[in-house]
C-alpha atoms as a PDB file:
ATOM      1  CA  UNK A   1       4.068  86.722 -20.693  1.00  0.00           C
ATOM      2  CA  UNK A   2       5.768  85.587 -24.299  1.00  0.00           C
ATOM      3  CA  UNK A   3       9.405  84.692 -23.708  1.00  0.00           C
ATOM      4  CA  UNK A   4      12.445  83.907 -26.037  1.00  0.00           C
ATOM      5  CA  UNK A   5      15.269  82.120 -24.676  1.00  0.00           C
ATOM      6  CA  UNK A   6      18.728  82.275 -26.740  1.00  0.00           C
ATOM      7  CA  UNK A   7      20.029  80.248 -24.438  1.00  0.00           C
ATOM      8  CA  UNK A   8      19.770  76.527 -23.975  1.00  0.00           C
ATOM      9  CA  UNK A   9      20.637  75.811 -20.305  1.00  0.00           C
ATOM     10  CA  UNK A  10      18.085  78.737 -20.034  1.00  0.00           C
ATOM     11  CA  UNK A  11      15.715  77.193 -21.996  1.00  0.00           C
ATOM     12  CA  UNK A  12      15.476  74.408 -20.051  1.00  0.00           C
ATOM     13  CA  UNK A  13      15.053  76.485 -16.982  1.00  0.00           C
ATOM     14  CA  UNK A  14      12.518  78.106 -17.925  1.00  0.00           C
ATOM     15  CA  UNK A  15      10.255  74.997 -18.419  1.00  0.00           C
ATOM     16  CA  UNK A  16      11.992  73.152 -14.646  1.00  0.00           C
ATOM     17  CA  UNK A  17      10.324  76.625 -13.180  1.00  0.00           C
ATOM     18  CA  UNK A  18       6.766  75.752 -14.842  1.00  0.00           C
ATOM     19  CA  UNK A  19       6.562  77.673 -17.483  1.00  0.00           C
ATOM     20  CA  UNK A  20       4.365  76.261 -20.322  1.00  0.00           C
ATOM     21  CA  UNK A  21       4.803  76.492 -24.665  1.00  0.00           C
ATOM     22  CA  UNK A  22       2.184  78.950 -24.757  1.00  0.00           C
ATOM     23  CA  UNK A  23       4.448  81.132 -22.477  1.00  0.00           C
ATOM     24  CA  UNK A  24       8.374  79.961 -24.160  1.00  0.00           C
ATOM     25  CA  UNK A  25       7.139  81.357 -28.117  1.00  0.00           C
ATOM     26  CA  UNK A  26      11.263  81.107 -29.250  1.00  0.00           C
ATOM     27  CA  UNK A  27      14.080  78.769 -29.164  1.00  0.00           C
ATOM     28  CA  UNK A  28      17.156  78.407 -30.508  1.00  0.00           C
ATOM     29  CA  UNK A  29      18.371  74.785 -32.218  1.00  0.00           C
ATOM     30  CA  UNK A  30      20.583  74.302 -29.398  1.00  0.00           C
ATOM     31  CA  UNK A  31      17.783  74.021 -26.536  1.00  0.00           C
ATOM     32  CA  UNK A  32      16.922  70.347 -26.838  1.00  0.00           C
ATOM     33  CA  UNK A  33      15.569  70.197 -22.831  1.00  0.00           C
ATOM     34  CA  UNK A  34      13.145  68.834 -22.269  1.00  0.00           C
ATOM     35  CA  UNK A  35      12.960  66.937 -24.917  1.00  0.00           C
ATOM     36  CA  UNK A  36       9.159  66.660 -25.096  1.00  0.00           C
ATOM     37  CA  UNK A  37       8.853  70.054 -24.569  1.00  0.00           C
ATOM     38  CA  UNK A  38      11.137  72.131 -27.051  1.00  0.00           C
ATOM     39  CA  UNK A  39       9.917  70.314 -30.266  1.00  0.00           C
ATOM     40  CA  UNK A  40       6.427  72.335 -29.308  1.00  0.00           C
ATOM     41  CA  UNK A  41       8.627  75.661 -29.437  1.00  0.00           C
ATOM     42  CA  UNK A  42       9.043  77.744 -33.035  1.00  0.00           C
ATOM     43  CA  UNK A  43      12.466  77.825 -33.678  1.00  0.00           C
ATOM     44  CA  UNK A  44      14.462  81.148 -34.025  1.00  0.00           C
ATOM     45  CA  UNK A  45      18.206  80.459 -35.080  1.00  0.00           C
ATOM     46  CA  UNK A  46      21.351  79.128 -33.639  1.00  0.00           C
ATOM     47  CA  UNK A  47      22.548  81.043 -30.580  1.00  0.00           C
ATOM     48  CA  UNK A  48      25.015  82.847 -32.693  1.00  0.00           C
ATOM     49  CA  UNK A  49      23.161  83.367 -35.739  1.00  0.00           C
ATOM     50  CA  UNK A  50      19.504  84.574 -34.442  1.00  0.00           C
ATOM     51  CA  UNK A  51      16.741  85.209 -36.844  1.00  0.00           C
ATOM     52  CA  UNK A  52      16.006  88.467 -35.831  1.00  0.00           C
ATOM     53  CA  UNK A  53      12.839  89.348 -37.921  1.00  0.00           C
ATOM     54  CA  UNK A  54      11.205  85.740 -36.949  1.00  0.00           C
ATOM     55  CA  UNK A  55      12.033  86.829 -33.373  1.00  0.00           C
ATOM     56  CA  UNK A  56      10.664  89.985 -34.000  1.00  0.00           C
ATOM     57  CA  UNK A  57       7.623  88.430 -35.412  1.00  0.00           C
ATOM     58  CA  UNK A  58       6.471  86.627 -32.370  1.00  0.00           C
ATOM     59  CA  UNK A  59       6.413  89.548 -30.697  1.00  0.00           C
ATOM     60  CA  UNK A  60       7.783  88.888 -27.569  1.00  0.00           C
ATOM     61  CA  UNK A  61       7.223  89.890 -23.986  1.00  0.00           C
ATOM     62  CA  UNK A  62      11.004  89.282 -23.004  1.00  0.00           C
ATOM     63  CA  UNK A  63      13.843  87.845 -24.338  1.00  0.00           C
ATOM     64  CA  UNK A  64      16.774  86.268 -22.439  1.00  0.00           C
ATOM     65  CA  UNK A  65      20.376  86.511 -23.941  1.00  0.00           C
ATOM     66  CA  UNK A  66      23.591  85.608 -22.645  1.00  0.00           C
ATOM     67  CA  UNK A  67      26.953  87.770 -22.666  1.00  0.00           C
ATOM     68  CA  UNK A  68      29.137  84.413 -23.707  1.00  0.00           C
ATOM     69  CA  UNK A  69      26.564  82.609 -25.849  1.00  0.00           C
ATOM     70  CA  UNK A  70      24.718  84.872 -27.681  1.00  0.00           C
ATOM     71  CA  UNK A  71      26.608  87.975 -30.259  1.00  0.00           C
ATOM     72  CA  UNK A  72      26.654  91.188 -28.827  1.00  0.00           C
ATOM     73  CA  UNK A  73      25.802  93.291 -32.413  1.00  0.00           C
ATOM     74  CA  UNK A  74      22.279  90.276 -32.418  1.00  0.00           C
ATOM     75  CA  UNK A  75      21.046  91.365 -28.998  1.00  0.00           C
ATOM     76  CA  UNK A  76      22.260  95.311 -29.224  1.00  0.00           C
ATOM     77  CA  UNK A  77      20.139  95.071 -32.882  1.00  0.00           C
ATOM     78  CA  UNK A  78      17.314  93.136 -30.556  1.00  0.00           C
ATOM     79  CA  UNK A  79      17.207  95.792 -27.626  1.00  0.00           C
ATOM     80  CA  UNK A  80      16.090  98.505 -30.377  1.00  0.00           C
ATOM     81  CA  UNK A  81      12.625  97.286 -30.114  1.00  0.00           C
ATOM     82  CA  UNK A  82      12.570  94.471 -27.212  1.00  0.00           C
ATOM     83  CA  UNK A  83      13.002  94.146 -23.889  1.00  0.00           C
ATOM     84  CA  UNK A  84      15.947  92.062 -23.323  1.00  0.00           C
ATOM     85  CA  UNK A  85      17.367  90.785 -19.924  1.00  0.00           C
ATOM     86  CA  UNK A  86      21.648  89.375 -20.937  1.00  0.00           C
ATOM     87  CA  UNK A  87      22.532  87.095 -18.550  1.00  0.00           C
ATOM     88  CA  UNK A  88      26.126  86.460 -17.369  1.00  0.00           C
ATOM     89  CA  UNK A  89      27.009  83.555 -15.090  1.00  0.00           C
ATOM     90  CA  UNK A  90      30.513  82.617 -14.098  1.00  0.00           C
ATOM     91  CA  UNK A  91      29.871  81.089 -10.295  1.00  0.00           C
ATOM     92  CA  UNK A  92      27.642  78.838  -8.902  1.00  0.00           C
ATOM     93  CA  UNK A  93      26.287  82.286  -6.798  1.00  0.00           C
ATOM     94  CA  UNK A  94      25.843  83.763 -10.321  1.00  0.00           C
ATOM     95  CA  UNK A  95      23.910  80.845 -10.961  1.00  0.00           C
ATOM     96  CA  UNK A  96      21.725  80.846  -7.965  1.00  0.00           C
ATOM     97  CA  UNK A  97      20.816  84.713  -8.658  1.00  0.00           C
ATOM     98  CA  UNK A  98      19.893  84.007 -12.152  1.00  0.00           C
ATOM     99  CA  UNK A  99      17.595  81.078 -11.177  1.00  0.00           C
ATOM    100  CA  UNK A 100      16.296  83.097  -8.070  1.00  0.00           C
ATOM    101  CA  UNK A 101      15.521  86.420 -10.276  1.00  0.00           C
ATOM    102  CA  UNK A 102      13.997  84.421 -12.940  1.00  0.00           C
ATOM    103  CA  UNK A 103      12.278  82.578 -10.283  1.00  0.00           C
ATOM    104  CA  UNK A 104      10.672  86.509  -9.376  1.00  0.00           C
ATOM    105  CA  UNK A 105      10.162  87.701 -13.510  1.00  0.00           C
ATOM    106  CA  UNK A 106       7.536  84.749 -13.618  1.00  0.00           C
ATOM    107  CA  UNK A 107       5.765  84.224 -10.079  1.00  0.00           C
ATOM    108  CA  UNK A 108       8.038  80.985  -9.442  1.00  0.00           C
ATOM    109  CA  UNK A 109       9.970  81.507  -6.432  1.00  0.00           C
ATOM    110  CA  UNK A 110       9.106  78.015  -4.484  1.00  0.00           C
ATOM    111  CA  UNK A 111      10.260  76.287  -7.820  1.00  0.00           C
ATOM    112  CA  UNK A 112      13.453  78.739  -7.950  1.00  0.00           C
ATOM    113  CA  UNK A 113      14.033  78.155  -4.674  1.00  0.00           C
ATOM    114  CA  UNK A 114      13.809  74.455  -4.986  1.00  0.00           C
ATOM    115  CA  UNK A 115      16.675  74.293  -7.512  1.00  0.00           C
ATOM    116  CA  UNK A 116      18.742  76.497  -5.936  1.00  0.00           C
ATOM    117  CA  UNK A 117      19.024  73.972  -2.891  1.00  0.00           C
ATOM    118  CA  UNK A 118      18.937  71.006  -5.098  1.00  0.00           C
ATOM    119  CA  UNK A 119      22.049  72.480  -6.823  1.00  0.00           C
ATOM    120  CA  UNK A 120      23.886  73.121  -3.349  1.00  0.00           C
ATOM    121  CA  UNK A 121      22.818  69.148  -2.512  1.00  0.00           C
ATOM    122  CA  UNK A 122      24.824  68.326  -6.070  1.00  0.00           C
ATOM    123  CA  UNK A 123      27.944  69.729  -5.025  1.00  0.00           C
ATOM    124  CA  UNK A 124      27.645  68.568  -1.245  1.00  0.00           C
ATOM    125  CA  UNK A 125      29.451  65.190  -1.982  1.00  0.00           C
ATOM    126  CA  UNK A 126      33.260  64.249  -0.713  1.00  0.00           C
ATOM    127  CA  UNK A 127      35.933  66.049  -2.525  1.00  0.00           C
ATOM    128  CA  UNK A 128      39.146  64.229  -3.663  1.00  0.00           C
ATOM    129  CA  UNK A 129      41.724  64.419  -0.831  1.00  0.00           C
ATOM    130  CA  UNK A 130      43.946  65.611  -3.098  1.00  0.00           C
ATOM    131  CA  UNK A 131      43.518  68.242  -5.511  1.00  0.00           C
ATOM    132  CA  UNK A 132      44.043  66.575  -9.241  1.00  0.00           C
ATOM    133  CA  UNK A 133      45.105  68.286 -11.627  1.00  0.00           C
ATOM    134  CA  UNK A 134      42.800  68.017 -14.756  1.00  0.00           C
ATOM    135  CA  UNK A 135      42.881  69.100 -18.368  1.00  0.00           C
ATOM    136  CA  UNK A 136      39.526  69.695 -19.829  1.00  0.00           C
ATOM    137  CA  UNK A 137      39.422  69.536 -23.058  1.00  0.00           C
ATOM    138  CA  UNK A 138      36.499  71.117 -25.278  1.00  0.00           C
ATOM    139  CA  UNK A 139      37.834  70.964 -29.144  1.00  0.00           C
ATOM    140  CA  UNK A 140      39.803  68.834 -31.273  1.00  0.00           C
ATOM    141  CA  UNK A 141      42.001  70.375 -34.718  1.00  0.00           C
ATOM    142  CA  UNK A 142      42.643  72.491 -32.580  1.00  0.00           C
ATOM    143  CA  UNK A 143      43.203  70.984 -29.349  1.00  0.00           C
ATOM    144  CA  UNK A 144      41.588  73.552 -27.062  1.00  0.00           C
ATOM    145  CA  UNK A 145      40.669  74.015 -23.452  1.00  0.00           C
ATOM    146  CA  UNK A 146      39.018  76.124 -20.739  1.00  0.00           C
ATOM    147  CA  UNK A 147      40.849  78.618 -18.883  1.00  0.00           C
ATOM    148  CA  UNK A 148      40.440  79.850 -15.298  1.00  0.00           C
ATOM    149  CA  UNK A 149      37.499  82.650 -16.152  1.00  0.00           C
ATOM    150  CA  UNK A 150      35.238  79.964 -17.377  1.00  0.00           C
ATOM    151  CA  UNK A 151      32.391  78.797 -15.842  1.00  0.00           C
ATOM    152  CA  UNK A 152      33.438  75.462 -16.269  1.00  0.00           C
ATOM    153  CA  UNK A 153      36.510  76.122 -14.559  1.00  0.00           C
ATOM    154  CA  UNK A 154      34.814  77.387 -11.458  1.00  0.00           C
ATOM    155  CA  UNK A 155      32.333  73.797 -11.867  1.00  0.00           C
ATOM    156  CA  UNK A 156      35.920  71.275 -11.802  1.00  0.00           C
ATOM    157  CA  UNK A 157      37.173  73.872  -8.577  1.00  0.00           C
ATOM    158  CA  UNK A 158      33.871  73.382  -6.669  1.00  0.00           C
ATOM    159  CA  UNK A 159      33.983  69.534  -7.287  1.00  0.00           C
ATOM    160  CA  UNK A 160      37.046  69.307  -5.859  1.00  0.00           C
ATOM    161  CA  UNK A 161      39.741  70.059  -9.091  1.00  0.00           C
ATOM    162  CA  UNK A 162      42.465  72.527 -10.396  1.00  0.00           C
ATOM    163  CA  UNK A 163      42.151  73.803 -13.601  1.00  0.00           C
ATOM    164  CA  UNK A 164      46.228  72.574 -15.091  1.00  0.00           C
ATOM    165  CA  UNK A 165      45.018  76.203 -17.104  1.00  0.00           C
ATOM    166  CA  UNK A 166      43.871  78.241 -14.393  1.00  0.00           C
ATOM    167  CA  UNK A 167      46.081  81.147 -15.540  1.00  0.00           C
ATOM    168  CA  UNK A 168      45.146  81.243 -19.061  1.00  0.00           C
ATOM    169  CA  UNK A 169      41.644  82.950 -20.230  1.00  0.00           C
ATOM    170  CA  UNK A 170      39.037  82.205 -21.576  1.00  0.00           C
ATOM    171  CA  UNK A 171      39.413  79.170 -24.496  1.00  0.00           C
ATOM    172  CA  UNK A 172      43.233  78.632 -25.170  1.00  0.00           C
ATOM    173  CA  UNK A 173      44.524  76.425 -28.224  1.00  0.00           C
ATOM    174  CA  UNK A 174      47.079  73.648 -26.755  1.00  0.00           C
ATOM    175  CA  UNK A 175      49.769  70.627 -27.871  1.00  0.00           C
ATOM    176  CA  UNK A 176      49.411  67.004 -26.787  1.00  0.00           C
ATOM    177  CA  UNK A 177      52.583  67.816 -24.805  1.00  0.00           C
ATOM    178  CA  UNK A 178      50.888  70.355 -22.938  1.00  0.00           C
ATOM    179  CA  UNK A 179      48.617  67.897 -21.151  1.00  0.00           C
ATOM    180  CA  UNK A 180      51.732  66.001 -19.359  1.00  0.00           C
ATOM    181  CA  UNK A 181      51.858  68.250 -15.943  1.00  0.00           C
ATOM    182  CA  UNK A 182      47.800  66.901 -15.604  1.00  0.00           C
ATOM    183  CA  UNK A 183      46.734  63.898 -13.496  1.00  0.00           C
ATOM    184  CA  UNK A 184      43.571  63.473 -15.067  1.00  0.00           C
ATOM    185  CA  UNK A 185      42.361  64.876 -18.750  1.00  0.00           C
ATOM    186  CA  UNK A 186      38.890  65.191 -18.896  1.00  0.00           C
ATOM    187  CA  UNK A 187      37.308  65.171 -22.813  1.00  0.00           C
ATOM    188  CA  UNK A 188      34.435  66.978 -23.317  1.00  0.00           C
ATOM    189  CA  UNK A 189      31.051  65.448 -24.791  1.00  0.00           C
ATOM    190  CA  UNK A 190      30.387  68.865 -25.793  1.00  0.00           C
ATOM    191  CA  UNK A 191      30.989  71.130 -27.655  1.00  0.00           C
ATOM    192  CA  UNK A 192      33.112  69.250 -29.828  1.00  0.00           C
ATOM    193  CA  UNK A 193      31.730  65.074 -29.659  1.00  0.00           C
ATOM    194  CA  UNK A 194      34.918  63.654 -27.908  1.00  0.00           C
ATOM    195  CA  UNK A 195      34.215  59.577 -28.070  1.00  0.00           C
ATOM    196  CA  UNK A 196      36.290  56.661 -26.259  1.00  0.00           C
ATOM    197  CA  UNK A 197      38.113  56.509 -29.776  1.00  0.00           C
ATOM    198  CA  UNK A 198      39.667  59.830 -29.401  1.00  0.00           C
ATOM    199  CA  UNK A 199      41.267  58.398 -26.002  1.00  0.00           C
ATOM    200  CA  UNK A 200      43.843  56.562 -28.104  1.00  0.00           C
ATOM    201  CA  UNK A 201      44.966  59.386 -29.956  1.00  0.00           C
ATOM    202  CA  UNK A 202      46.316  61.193 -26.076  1.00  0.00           C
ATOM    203  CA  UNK A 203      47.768  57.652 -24.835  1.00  0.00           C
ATOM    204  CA  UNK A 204      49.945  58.249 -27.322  1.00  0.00           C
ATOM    205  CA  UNK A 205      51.863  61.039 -25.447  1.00  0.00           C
ATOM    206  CA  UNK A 206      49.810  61.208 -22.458  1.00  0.00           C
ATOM    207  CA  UNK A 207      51.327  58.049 -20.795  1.00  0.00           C
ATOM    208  CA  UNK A 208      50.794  58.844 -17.343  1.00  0.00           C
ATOM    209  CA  UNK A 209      47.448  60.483 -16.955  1.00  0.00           C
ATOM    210  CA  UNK A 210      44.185  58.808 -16.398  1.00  0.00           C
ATOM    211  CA  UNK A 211      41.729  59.569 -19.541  1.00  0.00           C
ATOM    212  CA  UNK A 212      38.158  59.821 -19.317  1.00  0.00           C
ATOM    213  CA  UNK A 213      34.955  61.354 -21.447  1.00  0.00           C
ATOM    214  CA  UNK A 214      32.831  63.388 -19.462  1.00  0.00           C
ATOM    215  CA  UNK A 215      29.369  64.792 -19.572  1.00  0.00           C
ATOM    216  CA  UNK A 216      29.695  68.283 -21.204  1.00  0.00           C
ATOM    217  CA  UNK A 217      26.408  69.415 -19.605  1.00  0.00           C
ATOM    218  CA  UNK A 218      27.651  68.524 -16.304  1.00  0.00           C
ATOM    219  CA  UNK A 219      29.610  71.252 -16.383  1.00  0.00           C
ATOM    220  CA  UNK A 220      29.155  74.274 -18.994  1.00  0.00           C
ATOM    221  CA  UNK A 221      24.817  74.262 -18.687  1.00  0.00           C
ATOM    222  CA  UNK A 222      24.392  76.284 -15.681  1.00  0.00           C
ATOM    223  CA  UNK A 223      20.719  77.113 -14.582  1.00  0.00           C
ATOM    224  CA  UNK A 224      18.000  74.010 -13.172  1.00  0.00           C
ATOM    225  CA  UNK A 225      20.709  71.612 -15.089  1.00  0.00           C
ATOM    226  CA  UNK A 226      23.518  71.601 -12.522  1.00  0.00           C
ATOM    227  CA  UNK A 227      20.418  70.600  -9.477  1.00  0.00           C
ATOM    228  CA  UNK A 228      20.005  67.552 -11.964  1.00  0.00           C
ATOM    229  CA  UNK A 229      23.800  66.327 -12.075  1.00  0.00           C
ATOM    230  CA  UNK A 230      24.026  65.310  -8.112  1.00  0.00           C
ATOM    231  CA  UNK A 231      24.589  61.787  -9.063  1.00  0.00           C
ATOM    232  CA  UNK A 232      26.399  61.607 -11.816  1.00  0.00           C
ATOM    233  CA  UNK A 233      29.105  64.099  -9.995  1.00  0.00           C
ATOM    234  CA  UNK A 234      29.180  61.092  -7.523  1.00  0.00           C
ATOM    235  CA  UNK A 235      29.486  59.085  -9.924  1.00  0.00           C
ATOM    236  CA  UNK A 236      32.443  60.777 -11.162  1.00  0.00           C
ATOM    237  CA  UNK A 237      34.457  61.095  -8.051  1.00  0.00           C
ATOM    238  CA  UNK A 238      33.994  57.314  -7.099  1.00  0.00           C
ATOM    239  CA  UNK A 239      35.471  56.344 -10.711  1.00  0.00           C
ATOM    240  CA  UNK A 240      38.624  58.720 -10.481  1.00  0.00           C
ATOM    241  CA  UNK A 241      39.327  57.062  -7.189  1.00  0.00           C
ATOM    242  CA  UNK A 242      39.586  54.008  -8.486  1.00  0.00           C
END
């Protein structure tokens, strides 16, 4: 079968499960895992700007969108003439569907269900015994973050968090000042490249919170990546208690 991912986390799924570069024909610039492997993989576009006659051109089997990542007008233009299977994943049970029906499109299921259980082992590590509030910032000019409907919200819940923007949807803009009510504030490595120089900028008002950069793909890649982040999640927890 001759697959297109649009997605990256998917991407990389798709090769954890087996699946070889004469099987994956289309990528986006995004999907840089495996590393050794995507390079091999004719590029089609960023996830929201798809190439739509070079994906048409490799003719493909199947192509696997996603409702967040990908534009809705792309893949409606894309479903004319292809089969296309949109993805939508907002809980880790989402996430073990997705891997366990993928698992089934492409004769994988021991593979499937080998991530699946390595992802449950990621998450079975000792919570905080206190829930901290944390601010998880994703964008700088504007300041933005992640509200309660996010995957990543639902990732800092099962690790033992509360979202300080639980109530809010989707990606809200927000002030410096906004971050005081948070114990911890959590910058992003991704989307936007927060650094340890952009922790200076929040001391500045944020006097009282505990400031740390955090592996992006920890918590927005959903798919094989999360069965991968066991450790550093451990990692994670250990450092916020000290």
């Amino acid at each position: 079968m001759r697959v297109i991912s649009l997605v990256p986390s998917i991407t990389e799924t798709l090769f954890d499960l087996g699946l070889s570069t004469d099987e994956i024909v289309g990528r986006t610039k995004f999907c840089i895992h495996p590393e050794n492997l995507v390079d091999k993989v004719e590029l089609i576009g960023g996830t929201k700007n798809l190439n739509i006659d070079k994906i048409k051109s490799l003719k493909p089997d199947l192509i696997i969108a996603n409702k967040e990542e990908n534009i809705k007008e792309q893949v409606e233009e894309l479903m004319k003439d292809l089969k296309v299977l949109v993805t939508n994943i907002e809980t880790l049970e989402d996430n073990y569907y997705l891997i366990k029906q993928l698992g089934h499109i492409f004769g994988k299921e021991e593979k499937a269900q080998f991530f699946n259980l390595r992802t449950y082992e990621a998450f079975d590590i000792p919570k905080p015994e206190k829930r901290l509030k944390v601010a998880y910032l994703i964008w700088k000019n504007p300041y933005m973050t992640i509200g309660g409907d996010t995957f990543i919200s639902r990732i800092l819940e099962e690790l033992g968090f509360e979202n300080l923007f639980k109530n809010q949807k989707r990606y809200p803009e927000v002030q410096l000042e906004d971050l005081k009510e948070a114990d911890l504030i959590f910058l992003s490595s991704e989307p936007f490249p927060f650094k340890e120089k952009h922790i200076e900028e929040f001391k500045e008002v944020c006097l009282n919170q505990k400031i740390m950069i955090v592996d992006g793909e920890a918590f927005s890649w959903y798919g094989t990546h999360l069965a991968k982040c066991g450790e550093y999640y451990r990692e994670l927890l250990t450092e916020i208690k000290q």
